[in-house]
Protein backbone atom coordinates (compact mmCIF):
# COMPACT_ATOMS: atom_id res chain seq x y z
CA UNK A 1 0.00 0.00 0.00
CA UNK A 2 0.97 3.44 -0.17
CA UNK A 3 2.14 3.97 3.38
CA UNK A 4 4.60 1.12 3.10
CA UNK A 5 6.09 2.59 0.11
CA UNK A 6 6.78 5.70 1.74
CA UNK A 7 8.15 3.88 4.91
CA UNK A 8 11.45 3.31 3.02
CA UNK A 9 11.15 5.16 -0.06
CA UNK A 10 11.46 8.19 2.69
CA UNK A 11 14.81 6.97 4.46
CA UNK A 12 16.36 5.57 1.93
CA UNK A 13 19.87 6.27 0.68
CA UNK A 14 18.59 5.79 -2.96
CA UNK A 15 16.98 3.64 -5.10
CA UNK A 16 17.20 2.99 -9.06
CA UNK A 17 19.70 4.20 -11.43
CA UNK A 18 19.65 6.94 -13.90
CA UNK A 19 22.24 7.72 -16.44
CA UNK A 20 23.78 11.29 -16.03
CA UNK A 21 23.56 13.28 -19.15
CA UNK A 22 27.14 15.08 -20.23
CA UNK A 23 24.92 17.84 -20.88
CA UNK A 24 24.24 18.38 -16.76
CA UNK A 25 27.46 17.42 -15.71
CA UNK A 26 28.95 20.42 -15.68
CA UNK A 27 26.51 22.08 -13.66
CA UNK A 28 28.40 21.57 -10.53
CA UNK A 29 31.44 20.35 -9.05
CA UNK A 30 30.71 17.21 -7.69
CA UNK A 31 33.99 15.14 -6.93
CA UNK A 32 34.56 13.00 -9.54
CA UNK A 33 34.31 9.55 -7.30
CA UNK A 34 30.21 10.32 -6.78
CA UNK A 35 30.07 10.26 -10.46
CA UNK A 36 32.25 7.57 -11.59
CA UNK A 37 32.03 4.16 -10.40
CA UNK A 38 35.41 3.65 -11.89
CA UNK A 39 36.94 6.27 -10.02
CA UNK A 40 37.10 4.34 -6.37
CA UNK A 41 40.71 4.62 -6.47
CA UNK A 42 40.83 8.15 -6.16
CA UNK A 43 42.44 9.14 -2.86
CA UNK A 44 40.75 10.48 -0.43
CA UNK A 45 41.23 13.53 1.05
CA UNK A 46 41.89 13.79 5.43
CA UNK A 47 38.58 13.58 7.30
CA UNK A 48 37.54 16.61 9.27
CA UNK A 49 37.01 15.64 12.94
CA UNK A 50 36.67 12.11 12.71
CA UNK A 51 38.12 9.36 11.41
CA UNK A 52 34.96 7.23 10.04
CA UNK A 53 33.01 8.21 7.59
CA UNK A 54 30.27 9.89 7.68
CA UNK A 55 26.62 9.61 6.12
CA UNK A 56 24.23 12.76 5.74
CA UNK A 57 21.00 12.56 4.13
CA UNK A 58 18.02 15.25 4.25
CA UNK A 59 14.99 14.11 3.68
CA UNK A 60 12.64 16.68 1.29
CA UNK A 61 9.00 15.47 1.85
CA UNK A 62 5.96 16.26 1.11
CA UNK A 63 3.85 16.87 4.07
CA UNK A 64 0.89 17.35 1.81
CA UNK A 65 -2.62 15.62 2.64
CA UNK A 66 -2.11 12.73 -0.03
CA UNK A 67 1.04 11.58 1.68
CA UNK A 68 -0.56 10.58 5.17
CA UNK A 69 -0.29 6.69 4.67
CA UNK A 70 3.26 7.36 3.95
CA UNK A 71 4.17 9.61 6.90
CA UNK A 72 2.44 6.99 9.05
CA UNK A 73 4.56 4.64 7.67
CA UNK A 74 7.69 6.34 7.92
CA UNK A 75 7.39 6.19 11.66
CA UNK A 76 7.22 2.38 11.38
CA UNK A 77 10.52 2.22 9.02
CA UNK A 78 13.24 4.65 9.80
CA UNK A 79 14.93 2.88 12.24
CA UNK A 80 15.34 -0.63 10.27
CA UNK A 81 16.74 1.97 7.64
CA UNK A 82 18.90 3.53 9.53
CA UNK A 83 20.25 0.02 10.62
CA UNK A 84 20.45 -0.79 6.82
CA UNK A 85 22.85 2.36 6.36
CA UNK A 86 24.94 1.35 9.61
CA UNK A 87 25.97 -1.92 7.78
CA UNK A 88 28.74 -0.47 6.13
CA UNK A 89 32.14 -0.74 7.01
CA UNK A 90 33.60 1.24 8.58
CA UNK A 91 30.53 1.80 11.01
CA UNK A 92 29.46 5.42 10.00
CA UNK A 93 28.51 8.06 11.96
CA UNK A 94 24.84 8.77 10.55
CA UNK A 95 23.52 11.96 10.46
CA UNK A 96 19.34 12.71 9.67
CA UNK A 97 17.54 15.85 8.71
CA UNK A 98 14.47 16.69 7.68
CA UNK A 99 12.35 19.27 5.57
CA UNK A 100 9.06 19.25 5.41
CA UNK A 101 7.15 20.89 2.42
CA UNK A 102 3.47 21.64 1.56
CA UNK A 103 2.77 25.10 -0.49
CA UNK A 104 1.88 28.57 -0.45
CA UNK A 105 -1.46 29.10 1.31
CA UNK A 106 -1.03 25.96 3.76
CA UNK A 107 -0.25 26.43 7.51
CA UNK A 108 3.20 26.05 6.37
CA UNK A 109 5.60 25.93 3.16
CA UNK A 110 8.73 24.48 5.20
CA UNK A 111 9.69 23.37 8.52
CA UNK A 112 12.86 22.25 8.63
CA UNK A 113 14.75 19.91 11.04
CA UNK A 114 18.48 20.04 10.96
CA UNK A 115 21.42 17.47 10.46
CA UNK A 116 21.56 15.34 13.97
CA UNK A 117 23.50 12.18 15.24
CA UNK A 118 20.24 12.43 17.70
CA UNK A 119 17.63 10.47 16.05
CA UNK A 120 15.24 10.02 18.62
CA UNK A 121 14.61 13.50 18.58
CA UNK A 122 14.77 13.62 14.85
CA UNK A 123 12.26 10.72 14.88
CA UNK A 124 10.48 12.47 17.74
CA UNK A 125 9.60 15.50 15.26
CA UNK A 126 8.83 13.15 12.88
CA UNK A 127 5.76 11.89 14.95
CA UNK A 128 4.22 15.32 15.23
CA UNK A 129 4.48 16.05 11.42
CA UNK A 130 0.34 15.02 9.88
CA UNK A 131 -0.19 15.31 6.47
CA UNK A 132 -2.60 18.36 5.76
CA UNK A 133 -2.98 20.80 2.81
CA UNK A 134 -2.59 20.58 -1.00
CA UNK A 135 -5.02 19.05 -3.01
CA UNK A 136 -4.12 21.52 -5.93
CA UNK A 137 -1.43 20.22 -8.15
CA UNK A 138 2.20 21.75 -7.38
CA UNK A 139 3.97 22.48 -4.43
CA UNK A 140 6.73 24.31 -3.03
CA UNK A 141 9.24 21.87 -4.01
CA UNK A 142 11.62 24.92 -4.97
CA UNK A 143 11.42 26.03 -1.63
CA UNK A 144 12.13 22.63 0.15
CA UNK A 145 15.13 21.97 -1.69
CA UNK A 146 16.47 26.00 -1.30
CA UNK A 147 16.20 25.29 2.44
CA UNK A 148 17.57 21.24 2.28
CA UNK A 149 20.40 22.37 0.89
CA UNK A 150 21.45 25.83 2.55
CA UNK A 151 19.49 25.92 6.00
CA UNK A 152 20.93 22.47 7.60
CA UNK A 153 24.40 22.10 8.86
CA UNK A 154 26.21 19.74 6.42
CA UNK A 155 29.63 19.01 7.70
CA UNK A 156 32.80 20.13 5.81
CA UNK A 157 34.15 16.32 5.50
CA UNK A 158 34.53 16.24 1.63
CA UNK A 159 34.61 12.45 2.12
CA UNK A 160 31.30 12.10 3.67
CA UNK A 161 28.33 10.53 1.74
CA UNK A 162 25.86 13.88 1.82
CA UNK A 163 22.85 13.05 -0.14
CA UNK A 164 19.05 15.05 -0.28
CA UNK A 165 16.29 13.19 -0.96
CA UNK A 166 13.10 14.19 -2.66
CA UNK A 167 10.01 12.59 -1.54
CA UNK A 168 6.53 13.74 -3.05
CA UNK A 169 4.04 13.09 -5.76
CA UNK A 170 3.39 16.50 -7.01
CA UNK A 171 5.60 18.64 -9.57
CA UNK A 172 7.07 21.99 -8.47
CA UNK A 173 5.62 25.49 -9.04
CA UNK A 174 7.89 26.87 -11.79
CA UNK A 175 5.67 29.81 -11.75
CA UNK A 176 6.43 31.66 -8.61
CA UNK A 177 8.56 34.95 -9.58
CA UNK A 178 10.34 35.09 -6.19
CA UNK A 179 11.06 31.27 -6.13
CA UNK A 180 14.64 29.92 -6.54
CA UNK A 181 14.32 27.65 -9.34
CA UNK A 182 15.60 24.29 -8.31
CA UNK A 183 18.63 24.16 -11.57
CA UNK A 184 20.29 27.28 -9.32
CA UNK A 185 19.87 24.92 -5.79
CA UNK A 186 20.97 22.10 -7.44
CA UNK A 187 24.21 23.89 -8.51
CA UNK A 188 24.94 24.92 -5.14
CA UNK A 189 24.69 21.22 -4.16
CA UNK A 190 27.05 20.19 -6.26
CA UNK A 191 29.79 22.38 -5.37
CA UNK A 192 28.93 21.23 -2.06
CA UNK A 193 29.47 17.61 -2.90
CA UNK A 194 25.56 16.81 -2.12
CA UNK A 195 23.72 14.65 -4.13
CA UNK A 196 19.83 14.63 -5.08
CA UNK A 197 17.92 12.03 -5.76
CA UNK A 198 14.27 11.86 -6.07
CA UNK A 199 11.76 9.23 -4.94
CA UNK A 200 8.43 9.95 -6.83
CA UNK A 201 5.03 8.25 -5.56
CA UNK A 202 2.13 7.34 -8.03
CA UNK A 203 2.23 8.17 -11.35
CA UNK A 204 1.40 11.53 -12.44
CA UNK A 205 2.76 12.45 -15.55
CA UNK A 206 2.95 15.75 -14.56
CA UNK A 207 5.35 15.13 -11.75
CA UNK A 208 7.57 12.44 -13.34
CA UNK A 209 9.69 15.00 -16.05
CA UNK A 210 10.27 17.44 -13.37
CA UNK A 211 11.68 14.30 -11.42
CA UNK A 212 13.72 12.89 -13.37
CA UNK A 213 15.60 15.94 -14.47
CA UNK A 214 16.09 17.24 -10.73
CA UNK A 215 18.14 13.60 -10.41
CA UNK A 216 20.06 14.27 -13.76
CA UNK A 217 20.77 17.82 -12.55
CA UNK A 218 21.84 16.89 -9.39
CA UNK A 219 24.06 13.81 -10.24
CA UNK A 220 21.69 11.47 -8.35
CA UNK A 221 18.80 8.76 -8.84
CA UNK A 222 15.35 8.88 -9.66
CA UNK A 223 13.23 6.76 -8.71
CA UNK A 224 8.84 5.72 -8.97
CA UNK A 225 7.45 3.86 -6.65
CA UNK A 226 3.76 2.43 -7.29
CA UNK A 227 0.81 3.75 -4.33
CA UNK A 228 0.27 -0.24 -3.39
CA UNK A 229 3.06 -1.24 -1.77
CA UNK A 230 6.08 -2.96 -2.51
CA UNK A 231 8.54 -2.83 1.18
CA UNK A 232 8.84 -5.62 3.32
CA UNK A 233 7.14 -5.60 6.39
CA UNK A 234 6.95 -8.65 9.16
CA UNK A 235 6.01 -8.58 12.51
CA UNK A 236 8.03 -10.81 14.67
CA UNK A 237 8.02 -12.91 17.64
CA UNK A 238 10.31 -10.77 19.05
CA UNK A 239 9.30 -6.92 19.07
CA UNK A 240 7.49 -6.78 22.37
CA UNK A 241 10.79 -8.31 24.14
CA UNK A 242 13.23 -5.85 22.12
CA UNK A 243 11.24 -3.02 22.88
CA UNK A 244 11.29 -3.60 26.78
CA UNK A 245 14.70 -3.91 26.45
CA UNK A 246 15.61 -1.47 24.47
CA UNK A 247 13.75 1.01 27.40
CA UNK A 248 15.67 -0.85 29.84
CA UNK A 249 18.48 0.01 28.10
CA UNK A 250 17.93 3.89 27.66
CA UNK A 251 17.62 3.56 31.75
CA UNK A 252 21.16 2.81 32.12
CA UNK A 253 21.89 6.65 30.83
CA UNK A 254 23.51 8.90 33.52
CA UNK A 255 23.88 12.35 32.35
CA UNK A 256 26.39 14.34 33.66
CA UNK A 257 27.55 18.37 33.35
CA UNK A 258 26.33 21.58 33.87
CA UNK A 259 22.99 22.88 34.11
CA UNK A 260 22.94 23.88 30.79
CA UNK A 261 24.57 20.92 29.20
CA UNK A 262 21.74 18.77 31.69
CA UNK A 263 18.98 20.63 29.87
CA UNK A 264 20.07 19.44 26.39
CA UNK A 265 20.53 15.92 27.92
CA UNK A 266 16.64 16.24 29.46
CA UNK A 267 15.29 17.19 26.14
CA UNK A 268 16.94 13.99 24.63
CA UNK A 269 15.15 12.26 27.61
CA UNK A 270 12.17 13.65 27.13
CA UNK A 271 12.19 12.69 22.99
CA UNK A 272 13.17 8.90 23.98
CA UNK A 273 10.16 8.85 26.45
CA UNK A 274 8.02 10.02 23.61
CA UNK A 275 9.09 7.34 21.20
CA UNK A 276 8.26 4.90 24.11
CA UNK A 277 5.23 6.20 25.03
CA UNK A 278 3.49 6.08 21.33
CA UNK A 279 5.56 3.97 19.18
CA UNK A 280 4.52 0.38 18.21
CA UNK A 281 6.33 -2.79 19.23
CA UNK A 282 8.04 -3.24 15.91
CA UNK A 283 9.51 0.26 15.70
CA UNK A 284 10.97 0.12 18.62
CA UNK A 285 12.36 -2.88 18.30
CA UNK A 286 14.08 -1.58 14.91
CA UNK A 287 15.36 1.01 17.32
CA UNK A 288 17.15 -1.40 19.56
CA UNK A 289 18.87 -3.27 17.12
CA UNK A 290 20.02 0.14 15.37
CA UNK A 291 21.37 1.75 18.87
CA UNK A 292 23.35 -1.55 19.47
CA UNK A 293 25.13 -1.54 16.15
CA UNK A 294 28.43 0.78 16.13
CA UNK A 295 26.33 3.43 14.21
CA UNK A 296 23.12 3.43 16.38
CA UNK A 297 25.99 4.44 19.86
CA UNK A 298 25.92 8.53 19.39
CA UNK A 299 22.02 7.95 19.52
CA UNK A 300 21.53 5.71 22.43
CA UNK A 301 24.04 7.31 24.74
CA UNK A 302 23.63 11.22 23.33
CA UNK A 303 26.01 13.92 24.95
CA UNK A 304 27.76 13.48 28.27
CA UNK A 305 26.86 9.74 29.27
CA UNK A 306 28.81 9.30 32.53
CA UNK A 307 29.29 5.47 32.38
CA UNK A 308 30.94 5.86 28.49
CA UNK A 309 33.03 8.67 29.21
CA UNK A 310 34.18 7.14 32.51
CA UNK A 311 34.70 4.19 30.39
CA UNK A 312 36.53 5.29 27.90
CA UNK A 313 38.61 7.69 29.84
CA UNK A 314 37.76 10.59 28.99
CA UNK A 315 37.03 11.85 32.62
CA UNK A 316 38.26 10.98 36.23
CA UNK A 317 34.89 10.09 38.50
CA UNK A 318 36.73 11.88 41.96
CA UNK A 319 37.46 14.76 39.61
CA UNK A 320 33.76 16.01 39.10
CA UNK A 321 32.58 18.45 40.58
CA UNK A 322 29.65 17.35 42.65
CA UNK A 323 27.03 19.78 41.36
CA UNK A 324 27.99 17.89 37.94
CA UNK A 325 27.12 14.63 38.68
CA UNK A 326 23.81 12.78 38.06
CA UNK A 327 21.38 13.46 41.11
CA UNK A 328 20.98 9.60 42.37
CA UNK A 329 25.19 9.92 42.88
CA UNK A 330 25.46 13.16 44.42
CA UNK A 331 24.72 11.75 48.36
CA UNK A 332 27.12 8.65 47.91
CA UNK A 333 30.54 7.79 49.10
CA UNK A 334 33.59 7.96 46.75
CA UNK A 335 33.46 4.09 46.53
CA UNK A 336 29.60 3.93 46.18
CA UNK A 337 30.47 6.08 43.40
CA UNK A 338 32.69 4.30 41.67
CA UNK A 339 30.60 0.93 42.45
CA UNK A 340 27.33 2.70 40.75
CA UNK A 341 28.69 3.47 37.66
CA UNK A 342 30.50 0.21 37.30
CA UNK A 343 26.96 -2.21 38.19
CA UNK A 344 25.61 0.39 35.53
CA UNK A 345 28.25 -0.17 32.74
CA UNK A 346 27.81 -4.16 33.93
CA UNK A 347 24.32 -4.07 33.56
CA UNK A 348 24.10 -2.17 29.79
CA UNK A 349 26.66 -4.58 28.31
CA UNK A 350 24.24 -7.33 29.51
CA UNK A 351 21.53 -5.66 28.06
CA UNK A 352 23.31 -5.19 24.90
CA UNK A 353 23.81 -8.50 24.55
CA UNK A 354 20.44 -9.54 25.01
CA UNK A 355 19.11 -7.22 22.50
CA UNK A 356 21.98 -8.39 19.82
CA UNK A 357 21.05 -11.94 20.38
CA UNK A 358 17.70 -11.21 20.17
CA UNK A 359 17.87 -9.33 17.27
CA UNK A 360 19.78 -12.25 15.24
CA UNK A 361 16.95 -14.22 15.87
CA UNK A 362 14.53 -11.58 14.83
CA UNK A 363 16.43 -11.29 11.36
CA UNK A 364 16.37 -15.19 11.18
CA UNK A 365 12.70 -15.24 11.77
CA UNK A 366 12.10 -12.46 8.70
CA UNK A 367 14.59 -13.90 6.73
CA UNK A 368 12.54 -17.20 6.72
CA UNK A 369 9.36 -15.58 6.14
CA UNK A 370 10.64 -13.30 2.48
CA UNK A 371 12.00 -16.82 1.36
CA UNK A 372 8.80 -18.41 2.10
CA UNK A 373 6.72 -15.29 0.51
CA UNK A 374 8.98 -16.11 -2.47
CA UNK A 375 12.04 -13.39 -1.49
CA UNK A 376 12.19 -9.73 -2.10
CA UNK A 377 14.46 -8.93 -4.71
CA UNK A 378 11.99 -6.72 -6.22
CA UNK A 379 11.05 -5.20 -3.28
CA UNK A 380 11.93 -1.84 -2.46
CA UNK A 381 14.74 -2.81 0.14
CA UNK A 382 15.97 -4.73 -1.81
CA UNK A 383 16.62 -2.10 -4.81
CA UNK A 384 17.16 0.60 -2.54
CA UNK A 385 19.96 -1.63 -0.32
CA UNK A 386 21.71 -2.29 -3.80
CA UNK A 387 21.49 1.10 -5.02
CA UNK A 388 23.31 2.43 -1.40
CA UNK A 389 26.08 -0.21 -1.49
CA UNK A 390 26.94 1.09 -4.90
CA UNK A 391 26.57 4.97 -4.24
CA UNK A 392 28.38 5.06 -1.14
CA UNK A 393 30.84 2.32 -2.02
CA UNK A 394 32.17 5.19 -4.58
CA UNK A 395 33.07 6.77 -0.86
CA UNK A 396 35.04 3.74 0.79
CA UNK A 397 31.58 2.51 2.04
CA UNK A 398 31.77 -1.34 1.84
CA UNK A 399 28.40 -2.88 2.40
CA UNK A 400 29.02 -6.52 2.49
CA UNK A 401 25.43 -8.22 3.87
CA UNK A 402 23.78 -9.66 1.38
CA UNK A 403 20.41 -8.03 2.90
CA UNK A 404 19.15 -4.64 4.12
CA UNK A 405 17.75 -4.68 7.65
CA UNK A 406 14.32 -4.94 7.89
């Protein structure tokens, strides 16, 4: 149906292949290596502030009132596509933002979420956008890809896999006077080293030209998905047990810092509650098998997680100051202390194992039910799983399963 298309037609790194045309490669400077499968062997230049590689995709999408089934479904799918995208190796560090587009007239033209490593609050957002407005042929697709590609923060790291993807049904308005005309944004993404791909829903004929030359233009994929369906989705056995542990997990958190640095931590808190609070089984068990991969750690832990950075070294427990520390610690002894955060640590890498153990079997379980249903290779993970190993692979990205997550 057409909410399962959207679930990972939304997320996903790409999906088809079109040929570029000589004619619109010179409209930008994208490195040579995103264009040129045989140019892998190009070195690669010195990462900026990190030495794995980075993935950072914007999302485009319309918000408009034909695109509720997929929004819904988007909040059952992002995290099993995330996990997809963490299968490379390296282990990336994954970074998710969002724009949100209807048209001139609605209650809004663009909200727009910016590049995180915090995906429960990216996801959080994502709960609270309903699909309203439209109804009248084009929308502000100009607008959505102006702000995609100059209001988020995309990193510096000319080796990191920076894609925007276009998600809607409905053609642009090319008739605005004020509007910046998507060949000018698409420019500016290429001498940023962004790709854009586009995912187009349904058929209208009106929308599919327009589509297919934004992906030309901007060195990336188009791609039509049909309204009934076509992503593979199983319930399993297991969801109910990941997603208890994945909460008990998200308990073993101790936040640390000052009282400024604690209010950040509480509004990561507070969007990990939310997810908990209204998110099904299955989605939340997607979420504990992505924040146990190497990827999913930035978003399980967020910023200043006492038990990793005392782990790690990175602080000296006796050293904090006690206003710092998290309020259960603050009344204990130096060794009570130091005995807390250890049972903590003890107690996370248990759960971790649970949930990875649980999670193979929960991949065994779907992997027996495609094969039985005949496989997927025409489904959309399937196509959009191939399509990411060869994309990023043109970055060092070697995706080696011979599956996407699901």
């Amino acid at each position: 149906m057409k909410s399962k298309i959207f679930a990972l037609a939304l997320f996903a790194v790409t999906a088809g292949s079109v040929a570029l045309y000589p004619a619109y490669q010179s409209i930008g400077a994208t490195p040579k290596r995103l264009l040129d499968p045989a140019a892998v062997d190009i070195p690669l230049l010195d990462r900026v502030a990190s030495d794995r590689p980075r993935v950072e995709v914007v999302f485009a999408l319309d918000t408009t009132g034909s695109m509720s089934g997929l929004i819904h479904a988007a909040k059952e799918k992002i995290w099993s596509i995330a996990t997809t995208m963490a299968q490379a190796q390296p282990a990336p560090e994954i970074r998710i933002g969002l724009v949100a587009y209807r048209d001139r007239g609605d209650a809004y033209v663009t909200k727009v979420v910016d590049l995180s490593d915090d995906l429960d609050s990216v996801y959080a957002t994502l709960m609270d956008f309903q699909a309203d407005g439209g109804g009248d042929g084009p929308e502000s697709v100009n607008q959505a890809l102006h702000d995609a590609v100059h209001n988020v923060s995309w990193s510096q790291d000319q080796q990191a896999y920076k894609v925007v993807f276009l998600v809607g049904d409905a053609p642009p308005h090319m008739d605005y006077q004020d509007d910046v005309k998507y060949p000018v944004t698409i420019s500016a993404a290429a001498r940023k080293g962004i790709l854009v791909n586009t995912i187009q829903c349904g058929r209208d004929n009106s929308t599919t030209p327009q589509w297919q030359k934004i992906a030309q233009l901007g060195h990336g994929n188009y791609f039509q998905v049909e309204q009934s369906g076509g992503a593979v989705a199983v319930a399993t056995p297991f969801d109910k047990k990941l997603a208890d542990l994945s909460a008990s997990l998200d308990d073993t958190r101790l936040y640390y810092g000052t009282e400024e640095e604690k209010e950040q931590q509480q509004r990561k808190i507070n969007a990990t509650g939310k997810l908990h609070a209204f998110s099904s089984d299955a989605s939340r068990a997607r979420r504990a098998v992505f924040n146990t991969s190497k990827s999913g750690e930035k978003n399980l832990l967020g910023k200043g997680d006492l038990i990793d950075d005392v782990d790690n070294g990175r602080v000296d427990l006796p050293g904090i100051e006690p206003e710092k520390l998290p309020e259960p610690m603050r009344a204990m002894s130096p060794a009570e202390q130091q005995a807390f955060v250890e049972e903590t640590a003890r107690r996370r890498s248990e759960l971790t194992q649970e949930i990875r153990q649980l999670a193979e079997q929960r991949a065994a379980f779907i992997k027996k039910k495609v094969e039985a249903d005949g496989g997927a290779k025409d489904s959309l993970d399937e196509k959009i799983y191939d399509a990411v190993r060869e994309q990023a692979g043109r970055l060092g990205l070697v995706y080696e399963a011979d599956a996407p997550a699901y």
